[in-house]
Protein backbone atom coordinates (compact mmCIF):
# COMPACT_ATOMS: atom_id res chain seq x y z
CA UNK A 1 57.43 53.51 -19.57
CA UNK A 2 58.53 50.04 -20.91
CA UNK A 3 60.35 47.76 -18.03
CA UNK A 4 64.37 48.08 -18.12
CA UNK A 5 65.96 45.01 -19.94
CA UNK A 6 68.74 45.12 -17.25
CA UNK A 7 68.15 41.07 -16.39
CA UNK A 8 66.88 38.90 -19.13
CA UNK A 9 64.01 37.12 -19.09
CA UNK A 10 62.46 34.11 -20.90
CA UNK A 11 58.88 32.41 -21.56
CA UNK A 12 59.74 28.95 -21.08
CA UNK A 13 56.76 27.12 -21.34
CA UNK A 14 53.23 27.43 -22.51
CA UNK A 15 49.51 25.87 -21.39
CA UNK A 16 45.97 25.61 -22.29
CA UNK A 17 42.79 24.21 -21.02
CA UNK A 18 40.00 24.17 -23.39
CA UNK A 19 36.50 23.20 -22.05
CA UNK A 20 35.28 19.67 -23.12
CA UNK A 21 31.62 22.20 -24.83
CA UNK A 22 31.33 23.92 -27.97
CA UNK A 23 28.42 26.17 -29.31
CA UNK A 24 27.79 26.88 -33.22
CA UNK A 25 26.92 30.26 -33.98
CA UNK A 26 23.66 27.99 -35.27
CA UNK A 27 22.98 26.82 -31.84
CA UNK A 28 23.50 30.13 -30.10
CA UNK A 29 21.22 31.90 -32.77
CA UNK A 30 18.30 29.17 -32.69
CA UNK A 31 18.46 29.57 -28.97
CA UNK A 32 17.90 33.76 -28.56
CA UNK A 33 15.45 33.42 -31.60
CA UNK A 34 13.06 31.95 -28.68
CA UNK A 35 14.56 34.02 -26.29
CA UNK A 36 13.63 37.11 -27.63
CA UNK A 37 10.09 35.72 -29.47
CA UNK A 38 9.00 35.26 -25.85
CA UNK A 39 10.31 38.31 -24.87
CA UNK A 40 8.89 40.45 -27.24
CA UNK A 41 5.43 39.01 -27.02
CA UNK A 42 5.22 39.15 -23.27
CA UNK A 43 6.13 43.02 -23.89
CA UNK A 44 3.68 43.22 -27.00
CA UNK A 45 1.91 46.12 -25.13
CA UNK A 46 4.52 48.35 -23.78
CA UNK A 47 6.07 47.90 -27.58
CA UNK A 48 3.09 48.80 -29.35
CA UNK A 49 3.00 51.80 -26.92
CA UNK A 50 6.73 52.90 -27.38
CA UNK A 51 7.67 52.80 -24.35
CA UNK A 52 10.14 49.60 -24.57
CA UNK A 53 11.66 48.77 -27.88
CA UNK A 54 11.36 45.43 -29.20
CA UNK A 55 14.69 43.17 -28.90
CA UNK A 56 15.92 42.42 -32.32
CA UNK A 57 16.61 38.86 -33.91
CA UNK A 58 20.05 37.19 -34.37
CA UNK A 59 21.52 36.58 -37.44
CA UNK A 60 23.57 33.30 -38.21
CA UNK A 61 25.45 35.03 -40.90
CA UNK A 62 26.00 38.44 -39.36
CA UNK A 63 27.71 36.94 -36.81
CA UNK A 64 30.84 35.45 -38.31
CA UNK A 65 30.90 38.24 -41.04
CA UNK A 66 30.69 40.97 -37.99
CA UNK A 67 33.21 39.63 -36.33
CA UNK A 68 35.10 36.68 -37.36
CA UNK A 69 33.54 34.38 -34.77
CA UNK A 70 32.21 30.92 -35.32
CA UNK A 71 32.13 28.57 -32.59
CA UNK A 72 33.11 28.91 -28.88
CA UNK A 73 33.75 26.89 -26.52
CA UNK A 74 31.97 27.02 -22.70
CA UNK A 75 32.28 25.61 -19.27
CA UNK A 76 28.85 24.50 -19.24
CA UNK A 77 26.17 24.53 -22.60
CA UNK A 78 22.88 23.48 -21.66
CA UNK A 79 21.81 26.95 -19.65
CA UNK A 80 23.53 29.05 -22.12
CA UNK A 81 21.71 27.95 -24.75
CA UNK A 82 18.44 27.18 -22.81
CA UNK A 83 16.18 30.30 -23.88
CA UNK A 84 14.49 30.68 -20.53
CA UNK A 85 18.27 30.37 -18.77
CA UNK A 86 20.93 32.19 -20.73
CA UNK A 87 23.58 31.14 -18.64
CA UNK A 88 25.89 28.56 -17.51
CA UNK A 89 24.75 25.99 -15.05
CA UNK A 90 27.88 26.02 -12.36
CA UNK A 91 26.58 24.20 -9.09
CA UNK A 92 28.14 25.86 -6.04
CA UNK A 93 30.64 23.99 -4.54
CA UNK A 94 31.21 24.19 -0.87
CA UNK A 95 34.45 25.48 0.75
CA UNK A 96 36.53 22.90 0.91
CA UNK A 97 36.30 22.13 -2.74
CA UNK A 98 38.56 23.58 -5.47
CA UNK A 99 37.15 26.52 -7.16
CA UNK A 100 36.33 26.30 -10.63
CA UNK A 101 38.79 29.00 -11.61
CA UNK A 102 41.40 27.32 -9.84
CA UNK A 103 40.45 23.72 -11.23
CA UNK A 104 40.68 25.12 -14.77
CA UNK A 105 43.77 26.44 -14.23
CA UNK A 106 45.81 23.51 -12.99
CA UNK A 107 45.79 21.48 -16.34
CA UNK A 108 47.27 24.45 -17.81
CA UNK A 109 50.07 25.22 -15.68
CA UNK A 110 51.09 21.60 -15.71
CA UNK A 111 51.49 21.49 -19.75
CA UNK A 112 53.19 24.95 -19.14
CA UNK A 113 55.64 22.98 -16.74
CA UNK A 114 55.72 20.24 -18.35
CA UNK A 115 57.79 22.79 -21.71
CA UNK A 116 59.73 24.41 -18.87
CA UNK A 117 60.88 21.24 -17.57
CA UNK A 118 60.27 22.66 -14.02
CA UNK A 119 57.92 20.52 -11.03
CA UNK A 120 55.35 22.11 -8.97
CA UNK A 121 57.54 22.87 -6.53
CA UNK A 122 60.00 24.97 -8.37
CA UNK A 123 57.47 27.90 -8.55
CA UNK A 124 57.30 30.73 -5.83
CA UNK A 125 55.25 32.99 -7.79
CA UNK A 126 51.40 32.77 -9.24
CA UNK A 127 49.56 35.78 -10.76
CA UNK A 128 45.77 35.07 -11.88
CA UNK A 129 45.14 37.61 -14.53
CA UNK A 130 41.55 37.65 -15.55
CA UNK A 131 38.37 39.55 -16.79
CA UNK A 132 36.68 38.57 -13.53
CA UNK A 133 37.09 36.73 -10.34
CA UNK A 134 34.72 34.63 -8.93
CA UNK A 135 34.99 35.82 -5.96
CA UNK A 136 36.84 38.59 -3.96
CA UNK A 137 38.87 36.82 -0.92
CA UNK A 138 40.49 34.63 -0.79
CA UNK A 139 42.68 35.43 -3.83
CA UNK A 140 42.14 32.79 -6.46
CA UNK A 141 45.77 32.59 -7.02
CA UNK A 142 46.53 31.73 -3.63
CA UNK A 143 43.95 28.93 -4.15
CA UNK A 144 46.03 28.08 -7.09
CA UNK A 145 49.45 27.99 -5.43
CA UNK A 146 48.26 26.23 -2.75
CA UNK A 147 46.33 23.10 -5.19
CA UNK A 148 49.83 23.36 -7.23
CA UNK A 149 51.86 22.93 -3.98
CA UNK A 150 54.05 25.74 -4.65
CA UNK A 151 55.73 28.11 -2.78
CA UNK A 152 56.69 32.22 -2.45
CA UNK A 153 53.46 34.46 -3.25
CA UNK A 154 50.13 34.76 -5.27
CA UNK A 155 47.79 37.77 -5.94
CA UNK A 156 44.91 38.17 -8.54
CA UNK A 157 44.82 40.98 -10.68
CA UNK A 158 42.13 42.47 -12.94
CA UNK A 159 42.36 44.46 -16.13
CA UNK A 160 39.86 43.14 -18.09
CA UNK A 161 41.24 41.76 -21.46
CA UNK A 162 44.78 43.05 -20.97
CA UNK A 163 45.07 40.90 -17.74
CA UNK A 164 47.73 38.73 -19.16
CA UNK A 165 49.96 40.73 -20.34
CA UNK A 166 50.07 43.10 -17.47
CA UNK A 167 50.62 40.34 -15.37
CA UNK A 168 53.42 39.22 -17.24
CA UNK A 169 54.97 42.38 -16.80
CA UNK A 170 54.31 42.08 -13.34
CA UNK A 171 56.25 38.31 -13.91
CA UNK A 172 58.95 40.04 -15.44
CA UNK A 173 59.46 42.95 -12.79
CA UNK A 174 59.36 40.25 -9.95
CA UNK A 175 61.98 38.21 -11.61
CA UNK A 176 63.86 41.01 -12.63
CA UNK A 177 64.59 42.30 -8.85
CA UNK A 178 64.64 39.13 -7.23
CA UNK A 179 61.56 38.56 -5.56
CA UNK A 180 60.70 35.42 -7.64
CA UNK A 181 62.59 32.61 -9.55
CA UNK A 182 59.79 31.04 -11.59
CA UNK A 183 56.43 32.88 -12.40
CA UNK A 184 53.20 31.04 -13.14
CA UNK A 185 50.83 33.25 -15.16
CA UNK A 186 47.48 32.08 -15.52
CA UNK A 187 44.74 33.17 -17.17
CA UNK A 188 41.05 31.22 -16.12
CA UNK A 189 38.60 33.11 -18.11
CA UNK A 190 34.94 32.12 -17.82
CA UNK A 191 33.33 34.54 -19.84
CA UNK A 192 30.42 33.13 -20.45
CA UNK A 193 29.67 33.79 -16.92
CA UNK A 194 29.58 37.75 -17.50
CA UNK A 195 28.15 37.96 -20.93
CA UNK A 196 24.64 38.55 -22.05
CA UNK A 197 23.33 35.90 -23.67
CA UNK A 198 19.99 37.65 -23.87
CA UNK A 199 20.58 40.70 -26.50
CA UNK A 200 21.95 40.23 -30.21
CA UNK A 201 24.72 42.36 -29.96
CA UNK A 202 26.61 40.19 -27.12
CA UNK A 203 25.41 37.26 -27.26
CA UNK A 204 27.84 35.74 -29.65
CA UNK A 205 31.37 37.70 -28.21
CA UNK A 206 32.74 35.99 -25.98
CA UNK A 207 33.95 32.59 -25.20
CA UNK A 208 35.72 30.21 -22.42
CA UNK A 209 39.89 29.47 -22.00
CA UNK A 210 42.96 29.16 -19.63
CA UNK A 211 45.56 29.99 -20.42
CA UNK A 212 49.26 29.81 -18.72
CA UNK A 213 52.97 30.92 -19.09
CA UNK A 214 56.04 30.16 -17.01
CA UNK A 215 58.78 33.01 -17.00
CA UNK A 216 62.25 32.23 -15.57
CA UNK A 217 65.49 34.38 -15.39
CA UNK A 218 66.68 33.19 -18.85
CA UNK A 219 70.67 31.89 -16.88
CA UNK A 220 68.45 30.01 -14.81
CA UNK A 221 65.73 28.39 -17.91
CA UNK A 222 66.15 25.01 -17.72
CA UNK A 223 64.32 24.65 -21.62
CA UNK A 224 67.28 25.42 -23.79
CA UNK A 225 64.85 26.46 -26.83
CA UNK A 226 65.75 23.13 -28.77
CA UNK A 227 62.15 21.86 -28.67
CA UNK A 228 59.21 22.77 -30.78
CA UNK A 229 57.51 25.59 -28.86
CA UNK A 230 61.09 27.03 -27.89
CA UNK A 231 62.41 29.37 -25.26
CA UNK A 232 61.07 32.83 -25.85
CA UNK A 233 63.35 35.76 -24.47
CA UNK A 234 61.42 38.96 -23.51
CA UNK A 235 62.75 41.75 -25.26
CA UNK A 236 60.58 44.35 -23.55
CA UNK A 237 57.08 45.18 -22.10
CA UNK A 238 54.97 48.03 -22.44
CA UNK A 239 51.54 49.19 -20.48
CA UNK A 240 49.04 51.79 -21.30
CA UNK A 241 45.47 52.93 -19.64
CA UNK A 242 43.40 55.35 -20.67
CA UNK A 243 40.02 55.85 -19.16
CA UNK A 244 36.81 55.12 -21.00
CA UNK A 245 33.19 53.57 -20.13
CA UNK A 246 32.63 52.02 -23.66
CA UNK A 247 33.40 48.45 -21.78
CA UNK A 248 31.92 48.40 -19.16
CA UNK A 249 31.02 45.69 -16.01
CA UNK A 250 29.45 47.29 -13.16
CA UNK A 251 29.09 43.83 -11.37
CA UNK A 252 30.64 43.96 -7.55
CA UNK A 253 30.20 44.03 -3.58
CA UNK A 254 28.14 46.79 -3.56
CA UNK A 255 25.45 46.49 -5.83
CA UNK A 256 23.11 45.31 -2.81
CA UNK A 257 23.80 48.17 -1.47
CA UNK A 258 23.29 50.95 -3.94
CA UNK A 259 19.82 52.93 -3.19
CA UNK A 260 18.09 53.34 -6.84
CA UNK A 261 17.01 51.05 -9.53
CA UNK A 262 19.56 49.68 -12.02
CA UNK A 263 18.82 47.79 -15.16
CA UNK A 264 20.01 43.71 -14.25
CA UNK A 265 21.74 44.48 -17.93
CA UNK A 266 24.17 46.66 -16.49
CA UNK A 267 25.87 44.04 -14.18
CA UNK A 268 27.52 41.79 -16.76
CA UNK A 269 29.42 42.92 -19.94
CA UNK A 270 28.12 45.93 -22.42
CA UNK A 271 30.09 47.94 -24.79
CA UNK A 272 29.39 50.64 -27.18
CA UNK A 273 30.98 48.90 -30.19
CA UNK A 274 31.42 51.39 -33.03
CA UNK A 275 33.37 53.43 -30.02
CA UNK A 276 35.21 50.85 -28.94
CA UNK A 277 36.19 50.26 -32.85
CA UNK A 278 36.86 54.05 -33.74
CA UNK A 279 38.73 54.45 -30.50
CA UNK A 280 40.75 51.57 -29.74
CA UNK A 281 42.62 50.69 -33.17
CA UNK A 282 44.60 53.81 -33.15
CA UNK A 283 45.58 53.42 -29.71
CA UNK A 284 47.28 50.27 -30.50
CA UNK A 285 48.60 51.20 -33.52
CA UNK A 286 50.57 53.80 -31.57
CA UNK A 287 51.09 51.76 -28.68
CA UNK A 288 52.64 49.37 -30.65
CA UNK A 289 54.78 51.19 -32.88
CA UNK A 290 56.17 52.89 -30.17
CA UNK A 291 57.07 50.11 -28.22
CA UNK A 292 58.91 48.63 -31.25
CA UNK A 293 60.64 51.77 -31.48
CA UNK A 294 61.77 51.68 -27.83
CA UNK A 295 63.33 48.39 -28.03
CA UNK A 296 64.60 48.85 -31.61
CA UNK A 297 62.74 46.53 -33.55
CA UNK A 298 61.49 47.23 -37.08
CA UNK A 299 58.04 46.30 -37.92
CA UNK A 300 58.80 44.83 -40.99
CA UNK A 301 61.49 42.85 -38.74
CA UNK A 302 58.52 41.26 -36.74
CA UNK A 303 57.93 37.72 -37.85
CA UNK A 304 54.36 37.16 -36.02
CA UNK A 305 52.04 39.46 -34.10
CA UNK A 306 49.88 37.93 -31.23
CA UNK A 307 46.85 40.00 -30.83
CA UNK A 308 44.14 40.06 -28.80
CA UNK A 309 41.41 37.94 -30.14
CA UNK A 310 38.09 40.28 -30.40
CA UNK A 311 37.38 41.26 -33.72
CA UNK A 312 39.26 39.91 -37.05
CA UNK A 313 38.39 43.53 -38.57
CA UNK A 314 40.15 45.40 -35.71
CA UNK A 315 43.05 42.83 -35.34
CA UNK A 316 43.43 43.13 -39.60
CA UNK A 317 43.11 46.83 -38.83
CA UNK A 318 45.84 47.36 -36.12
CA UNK A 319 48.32 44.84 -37.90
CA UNK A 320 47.78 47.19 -41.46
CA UNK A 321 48.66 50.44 -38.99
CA UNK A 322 51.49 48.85 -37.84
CA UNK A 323 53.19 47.03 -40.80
CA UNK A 324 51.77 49.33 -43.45
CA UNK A 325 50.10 46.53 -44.99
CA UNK A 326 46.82 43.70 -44.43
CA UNK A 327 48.95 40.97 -43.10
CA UNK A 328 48.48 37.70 -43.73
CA UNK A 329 47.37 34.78 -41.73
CA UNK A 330 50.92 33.75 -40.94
CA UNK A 331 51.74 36.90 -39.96
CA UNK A 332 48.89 37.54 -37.44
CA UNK A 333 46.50 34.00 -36.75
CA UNK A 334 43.42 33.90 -35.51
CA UNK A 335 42.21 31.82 -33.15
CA UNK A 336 38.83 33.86 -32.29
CA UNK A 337 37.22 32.03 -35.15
CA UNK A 338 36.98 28.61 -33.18
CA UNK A 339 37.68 30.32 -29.68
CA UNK A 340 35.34 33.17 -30.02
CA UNK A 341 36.68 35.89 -27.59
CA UNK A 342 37.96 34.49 -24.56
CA UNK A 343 39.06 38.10 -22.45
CA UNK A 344 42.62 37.79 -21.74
CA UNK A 345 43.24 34.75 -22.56
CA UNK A 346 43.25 35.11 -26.42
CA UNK A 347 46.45 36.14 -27.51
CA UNK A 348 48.04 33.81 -25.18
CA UNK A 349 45.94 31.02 -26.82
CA UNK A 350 47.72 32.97 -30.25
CA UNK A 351 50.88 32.44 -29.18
CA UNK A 352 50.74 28.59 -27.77
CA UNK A 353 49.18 27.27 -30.97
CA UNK A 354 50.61 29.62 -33.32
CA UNK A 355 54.85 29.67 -32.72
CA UNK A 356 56.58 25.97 -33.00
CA UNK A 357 57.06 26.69 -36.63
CA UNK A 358 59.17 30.05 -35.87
CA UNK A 359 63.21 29.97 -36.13
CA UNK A 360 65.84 31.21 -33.93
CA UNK A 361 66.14 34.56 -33.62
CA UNK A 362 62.68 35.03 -35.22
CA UNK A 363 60.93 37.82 -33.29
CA UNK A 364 57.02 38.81 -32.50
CA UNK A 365 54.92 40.23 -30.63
CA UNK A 366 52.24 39.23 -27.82
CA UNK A 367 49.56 42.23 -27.11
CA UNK A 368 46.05 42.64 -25.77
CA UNK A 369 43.52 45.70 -25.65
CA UNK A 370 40.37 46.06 -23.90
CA UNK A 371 38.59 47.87 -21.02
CA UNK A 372 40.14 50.79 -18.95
CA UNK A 373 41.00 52.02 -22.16
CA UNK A 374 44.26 48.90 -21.53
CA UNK A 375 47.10 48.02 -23.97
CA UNK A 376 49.68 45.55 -23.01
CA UNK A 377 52.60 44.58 -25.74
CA UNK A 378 55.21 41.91 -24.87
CA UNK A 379 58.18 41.71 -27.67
CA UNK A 380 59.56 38.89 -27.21
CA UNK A 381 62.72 36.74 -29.71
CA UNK A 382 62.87 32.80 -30.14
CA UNK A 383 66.14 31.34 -28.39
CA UNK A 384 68.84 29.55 -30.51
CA UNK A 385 68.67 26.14 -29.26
């Protein structure tokens, strides 16, 4: 069931930390090339013999016409794109030193303040919705509040690449019945840290972000929606699971424990695409509509849609379900094509770069899909001002 509108609620501000490294689909392609050459020649017997199959080649071009990806950007490039690596170089950092999820997230919540025209101090709430968590205790979020110097409560929360939006939900519900006055979302995704580098048909997915909101009771918003990123009310949220293992991440506490052999592939990100494809669209499509429906907004009333950022085809594809019709550019940006997928994070990073030019009144919608089955749709209407 969608929350109850019984106590408005407003985004009033917006943040994003990109990292300062970038990767060409060139570079990441010229780096598996050797990758997999070495591999498949040190396991030139056992794939003469059929008993492994040899790892296929990436392709420059079928990248960006797969999936509308062409550059992303990553915490660290050197041991992602070093062939015998294929992985980020993060030195460990010692206790008393801020965690890297927690560093990237503090330059985004301060632009995010910095629109609501709030301080540090004037938030008492701080949810960390990502993909995955460096770590399980203590909460990164606490870690968060605590570098930010704010008050009230913090909790992570994990629903793969509907994080965000569920936690905004959770924003909005806390606001809603009193048990927060201003709500930090944040959204640290290091994805390169749980994708495989190593195989052609993951290599190239996914990509690094933060992202952050602030949410406020709207009578209490200090941003009156005058300025150029405005005050966006919250019209109504909706969440939806359905369970399915064609994203999966088996990575956790108790992998040293587990008696049996398991493939090291298993422990960071795999999908079965075409599934995910066939499967996922249509769930969106409905999820959408019927959220639109519930808070009695016409599609063809929606001014922009905010969509996860995972595949141009399937965000072209959901839009066309919903509105009847391919939308345009305008309609439904894309930021995948320079920020690759970045988990949760991407339809945030949508709707920060992608809304100053929208009008009072003007209405659209924020939504991410992923793992679980999840679907998470925010509607949300620009303030007069």
């Amino acid at each position: 069931m969608p929350s109850a509108p019984s106590v408005s609620v407003s985004i009033t501000g917006s943040g994003l930390f990109t990292p300062p490294a970038s990767i060409t689909n060139a570079e990441l392609a010229a780096s598996l090339t050797v990758s997999v050459e070495k591999w498949n020649a040190d396991h030139a017997v056992d794939i003469a013999a059929g008993t492994v199959g040899a790892r296929e080649l990436p392709d420059e071009t079928f990248i960006e016409k797969a999936s509308g990806i062409a550059s992303r950007y990553v915490m660290e490039k050197s041991g992602v794109l070093d062939p015998d690596r294929m992985r980020p170089i993060l030195p460990l950092r010692s206790e008393d030193e801020l965690g890297v999820q927690a560093e990237m997230s503090m330059p985004a919540i301060l632009d995010a303040l910095v629109q609501a025209g709030r301080r540090s101090s004037d938030v008492d709430a701080v949810i960390v919705g990502c993909s995955n968590l460096q770590r399980a205790y203590p909460a990164v979020a606490i870690e968060v509040q605590n570098a930010l110097g704010a008050g009230g409560w913090a909790f992570d929360m994990n629903v793969a690449c509907s994080s965000a939006t569920f936690s905004i939900q959770n924003a909005v519900d806390a606001l809603r019945n009193g048990t927060a006055s201003c709500v930090v979302v944040v959204n640290p995704e290091i994805t390169s840290g749980h994708n495989n580098f190593e195989l052609r048909d993951h290599h190239f997915i996914f990509g690094d972000a933060c992202t952050a909101l602030v949410l406020e009771r709207t009578d209490d918003a200090l941003n009156d929606g005058s300025g150029n990123n405005g005050r966006w009310e919250i019209l109504g949220t909706k969440l939806a699971t359905q369970f399915s293992n064609n994203i999966r991440n088996d990575f956790g506490f108790l992998n040293e424990s587990e008696d049996g052999e398991r493939d090291p592939h298993d422990v960071v990100f795999r999908q079965n695409g075409q599934s995910v494809f066939k499967e996922v669209c249509p769930l969106v499509v409905k999820h959408i509509t019927a959220h639109l429906t519930e808070v009695g907004v016409d599609a063809a009333d929606v001014r922009r849609f905010w969509l996860h950022q995972a595949n141009l085809k399937m965000n072209q594809l959901i839009a066309k379900g919903v509105l009847g019709r391919i939308p345009d550019g305008d309609e439904a940006p894309v930021i995948l094509d320079e920020y690759a997928n970045t988990s949760s994070a991407g339809s945030v990073i949508a709707f920060h770069k992608h809304r100053s030019d929208l009008r009072s009144g003007d209405r659209g919608v924020i939504c991410s899909f992923g793992a679980g089955y999840s679907v998470g749709s925010i509607v949300v209407q620009r303030a007069s001002g």
